[in-house]
N, C-alpha and C. Protein backbone atom coordinates (compact mmCIF):
# COMPACT_ATOMS: atom_id res chain seq x y z
N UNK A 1 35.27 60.71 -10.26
CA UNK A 1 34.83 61.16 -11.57
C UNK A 1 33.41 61.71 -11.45
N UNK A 2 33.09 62.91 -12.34
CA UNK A 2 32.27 63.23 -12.34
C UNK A 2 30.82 62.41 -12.80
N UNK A 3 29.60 62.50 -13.27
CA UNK A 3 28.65 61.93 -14.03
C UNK A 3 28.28 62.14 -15.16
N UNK A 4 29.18 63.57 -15.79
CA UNK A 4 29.51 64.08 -16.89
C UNK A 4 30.10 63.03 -18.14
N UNK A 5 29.91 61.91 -18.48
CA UNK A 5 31.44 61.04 -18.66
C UNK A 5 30.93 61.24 -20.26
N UNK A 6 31.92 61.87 -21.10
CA UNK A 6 31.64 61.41 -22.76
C UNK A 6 32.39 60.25 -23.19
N UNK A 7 32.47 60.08 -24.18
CA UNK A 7 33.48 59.00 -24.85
C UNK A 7 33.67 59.48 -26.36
N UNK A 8 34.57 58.97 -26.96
CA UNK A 8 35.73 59.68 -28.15
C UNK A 8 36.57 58.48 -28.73
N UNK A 9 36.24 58.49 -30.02
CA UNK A 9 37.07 57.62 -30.94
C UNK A 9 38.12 58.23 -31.35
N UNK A 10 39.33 57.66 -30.82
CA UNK A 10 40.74 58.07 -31.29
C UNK A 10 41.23 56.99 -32.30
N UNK A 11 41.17 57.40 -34.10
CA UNK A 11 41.41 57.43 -35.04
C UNK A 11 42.82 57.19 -35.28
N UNK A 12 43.68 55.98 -35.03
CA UNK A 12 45.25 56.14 -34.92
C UNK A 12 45.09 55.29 -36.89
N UNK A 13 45.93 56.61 -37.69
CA UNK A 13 46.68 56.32 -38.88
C UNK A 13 47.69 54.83 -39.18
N UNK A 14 48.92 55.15 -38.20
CA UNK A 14 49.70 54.05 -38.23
C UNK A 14 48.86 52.17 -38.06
N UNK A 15 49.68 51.68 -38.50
CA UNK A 15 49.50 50.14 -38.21
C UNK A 15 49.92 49.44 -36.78
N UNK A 16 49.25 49.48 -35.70
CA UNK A 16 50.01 49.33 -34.52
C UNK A 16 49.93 47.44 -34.32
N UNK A 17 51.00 47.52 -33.32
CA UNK A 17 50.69 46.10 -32.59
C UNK A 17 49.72 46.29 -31.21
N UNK A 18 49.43 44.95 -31.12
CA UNK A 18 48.52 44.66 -29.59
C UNK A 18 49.06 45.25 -28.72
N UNK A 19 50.44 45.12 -28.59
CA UNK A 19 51.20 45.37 -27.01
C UNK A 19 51.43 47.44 -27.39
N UNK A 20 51.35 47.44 -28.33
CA UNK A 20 51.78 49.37 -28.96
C UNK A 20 50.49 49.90 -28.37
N UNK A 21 49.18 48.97 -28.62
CA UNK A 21 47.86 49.45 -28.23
C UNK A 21 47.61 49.89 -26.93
N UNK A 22 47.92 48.69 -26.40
CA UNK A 22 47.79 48.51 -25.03
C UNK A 22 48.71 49.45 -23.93
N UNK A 23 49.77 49.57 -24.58
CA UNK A 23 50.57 50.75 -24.24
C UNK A 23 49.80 52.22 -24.12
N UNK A 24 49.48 52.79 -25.55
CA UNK A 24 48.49 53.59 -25.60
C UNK A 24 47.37 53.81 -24.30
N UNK A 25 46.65 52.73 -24.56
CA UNK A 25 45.50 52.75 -23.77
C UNK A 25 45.81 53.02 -22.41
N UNK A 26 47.20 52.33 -21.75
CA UNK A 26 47.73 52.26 -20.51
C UNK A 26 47.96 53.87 -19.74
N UNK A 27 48.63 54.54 -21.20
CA UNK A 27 49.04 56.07 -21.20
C UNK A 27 48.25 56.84 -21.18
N UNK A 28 47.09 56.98 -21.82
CA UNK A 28 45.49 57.55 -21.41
C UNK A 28 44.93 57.35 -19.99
N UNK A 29 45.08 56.13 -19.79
CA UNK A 29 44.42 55.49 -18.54
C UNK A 29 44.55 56.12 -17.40
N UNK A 30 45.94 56.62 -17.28
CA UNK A 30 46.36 56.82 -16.29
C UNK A 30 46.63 58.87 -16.18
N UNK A 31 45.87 59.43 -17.51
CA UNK A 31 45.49 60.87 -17.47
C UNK A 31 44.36 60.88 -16.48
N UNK A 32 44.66 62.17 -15.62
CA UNK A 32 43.34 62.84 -14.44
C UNK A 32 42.47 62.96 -15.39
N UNK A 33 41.37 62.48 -15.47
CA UNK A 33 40.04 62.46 -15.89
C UNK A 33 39.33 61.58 -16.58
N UNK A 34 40.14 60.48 -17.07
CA UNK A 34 40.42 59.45 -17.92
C UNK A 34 39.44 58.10 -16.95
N UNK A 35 38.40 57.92 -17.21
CA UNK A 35 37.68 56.64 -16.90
C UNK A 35 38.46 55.23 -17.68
N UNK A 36 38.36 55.23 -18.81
CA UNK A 36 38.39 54.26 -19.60
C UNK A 36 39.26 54.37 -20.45
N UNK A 37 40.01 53.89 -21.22
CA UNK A 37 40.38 53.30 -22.61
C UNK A 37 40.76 52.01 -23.41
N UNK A 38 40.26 51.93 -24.16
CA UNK A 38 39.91 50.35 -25.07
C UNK A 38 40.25 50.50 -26.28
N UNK A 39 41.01 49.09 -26.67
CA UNK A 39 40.99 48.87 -28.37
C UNK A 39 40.74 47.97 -28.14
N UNK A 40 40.37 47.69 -29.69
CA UNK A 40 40.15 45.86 -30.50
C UNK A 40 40.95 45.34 -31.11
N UNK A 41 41.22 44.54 -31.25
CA UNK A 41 42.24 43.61 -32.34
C UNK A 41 41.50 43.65 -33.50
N UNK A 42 40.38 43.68 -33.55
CA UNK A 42 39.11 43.21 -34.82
C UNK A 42 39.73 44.72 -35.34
N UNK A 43 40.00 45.72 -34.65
CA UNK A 43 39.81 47.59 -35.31
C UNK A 43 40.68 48.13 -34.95
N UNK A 44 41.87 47.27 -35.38
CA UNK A 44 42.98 47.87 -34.63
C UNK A 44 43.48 49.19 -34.86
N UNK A 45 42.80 50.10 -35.51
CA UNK A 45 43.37 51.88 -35.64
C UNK A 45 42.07 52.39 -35.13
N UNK A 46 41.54 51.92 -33.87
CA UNK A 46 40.58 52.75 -33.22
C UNK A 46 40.17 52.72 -31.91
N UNK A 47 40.82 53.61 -31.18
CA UNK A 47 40.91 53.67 -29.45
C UNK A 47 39.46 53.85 -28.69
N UNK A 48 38.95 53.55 -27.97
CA UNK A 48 37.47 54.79 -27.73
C UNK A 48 38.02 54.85 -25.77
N UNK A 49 37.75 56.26 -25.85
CA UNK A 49 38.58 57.14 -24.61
C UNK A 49 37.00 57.38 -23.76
N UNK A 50 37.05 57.42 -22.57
CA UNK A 50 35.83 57.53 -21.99
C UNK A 50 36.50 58.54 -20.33
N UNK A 51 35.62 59.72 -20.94
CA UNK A 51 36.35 60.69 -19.93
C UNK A 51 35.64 61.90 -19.47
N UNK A 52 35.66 62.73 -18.42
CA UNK A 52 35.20 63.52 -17.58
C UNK A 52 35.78 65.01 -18.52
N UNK A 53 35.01 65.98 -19.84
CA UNK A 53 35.20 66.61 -20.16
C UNK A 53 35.83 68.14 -19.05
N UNK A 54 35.15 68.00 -17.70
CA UNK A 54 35.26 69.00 -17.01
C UNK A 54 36.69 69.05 -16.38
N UNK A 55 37.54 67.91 -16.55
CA UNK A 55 38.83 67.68 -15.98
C UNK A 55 39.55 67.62 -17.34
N UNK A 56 39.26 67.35 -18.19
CA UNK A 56 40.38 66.80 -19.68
C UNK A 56 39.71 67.03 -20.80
N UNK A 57 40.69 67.64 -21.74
CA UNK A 57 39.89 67.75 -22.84
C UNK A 57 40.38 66.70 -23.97
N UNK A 58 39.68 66.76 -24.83
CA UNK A 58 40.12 65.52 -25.80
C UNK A 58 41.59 65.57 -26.46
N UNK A 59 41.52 67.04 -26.83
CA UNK A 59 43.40 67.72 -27.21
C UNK A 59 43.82 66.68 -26.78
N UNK A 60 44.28 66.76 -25.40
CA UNK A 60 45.21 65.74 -24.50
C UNK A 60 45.81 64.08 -25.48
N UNK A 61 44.29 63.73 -26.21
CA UNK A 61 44.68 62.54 -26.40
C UNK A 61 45.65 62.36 -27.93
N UNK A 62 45.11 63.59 -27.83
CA UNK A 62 45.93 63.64 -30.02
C UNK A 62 47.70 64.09 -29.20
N UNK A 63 47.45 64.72 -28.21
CA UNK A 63 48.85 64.69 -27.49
C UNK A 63 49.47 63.45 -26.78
N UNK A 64 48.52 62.21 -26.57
CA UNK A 64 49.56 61.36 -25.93
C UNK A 64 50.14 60.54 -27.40
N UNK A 65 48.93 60.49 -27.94
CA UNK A 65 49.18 59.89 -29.63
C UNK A 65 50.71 60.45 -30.42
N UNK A 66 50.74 61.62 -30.49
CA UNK A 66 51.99 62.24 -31.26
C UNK A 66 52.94 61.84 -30.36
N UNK A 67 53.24 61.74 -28.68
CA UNK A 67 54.10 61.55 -28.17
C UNK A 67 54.61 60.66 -28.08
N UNK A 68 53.74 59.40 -28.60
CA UNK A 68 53.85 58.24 -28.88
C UNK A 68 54.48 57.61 -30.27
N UNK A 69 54.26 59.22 -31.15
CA UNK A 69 55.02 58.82 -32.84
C UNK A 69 54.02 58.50 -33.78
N UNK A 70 52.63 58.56 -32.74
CA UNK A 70 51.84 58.56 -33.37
C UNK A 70 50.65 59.49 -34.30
N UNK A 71 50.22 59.42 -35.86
CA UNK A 71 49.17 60.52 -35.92
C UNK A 71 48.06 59.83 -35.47
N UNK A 72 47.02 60.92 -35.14
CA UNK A 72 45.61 60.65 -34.90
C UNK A 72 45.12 61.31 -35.41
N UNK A 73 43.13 61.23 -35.32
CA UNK A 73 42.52 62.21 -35.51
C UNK A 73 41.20 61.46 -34.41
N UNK A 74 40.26 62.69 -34.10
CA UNK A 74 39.24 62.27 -32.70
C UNK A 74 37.89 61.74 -34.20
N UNK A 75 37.29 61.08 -34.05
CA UNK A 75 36.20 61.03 -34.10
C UNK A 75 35.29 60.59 -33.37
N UNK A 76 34.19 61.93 -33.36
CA UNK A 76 32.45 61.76 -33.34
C UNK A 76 32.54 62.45 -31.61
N UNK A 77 33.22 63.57 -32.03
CA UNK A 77 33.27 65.18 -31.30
C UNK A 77 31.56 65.56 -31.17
């Protein structure tokens, strides 16, 4: 990974479970460029993605979200 690294609040609408989260996060995780991804139980409709803009763009994540059945939206672009 580069030293470039931003981070991005992914805004999930639906009501998820722990294990739906963690799923999520698992499915990000494992995108080329993808350092990090985390939720809370305390905030449970809010992902924060930590990633190498020069390899991935944030798009990607509103795309693993829908593929998932899920809506999103990014905040704090």
């Amino acid at each position: 990974m580069s030293e470039n690294m931003v981070d991005v609040t992914l805004h999930i609408d639906e009501t998820t479970s722990h294990e739906q989260r963690e799923n999520l996060c698992d499915t990000l995780r494992a995108l080329d460029g993808v350092a990090a991804a985390s939720s809370h139980d305390e905030k449970p409709h809010l992902l924060v993605v930590e990633y190498d803009p020069d390899r991935i763009k944030s798009s990607a994540f509103l795309n693993v979200a829908k593929e998932s059945g899920l809506h999103a939206e990014l905040i704090g672009l």
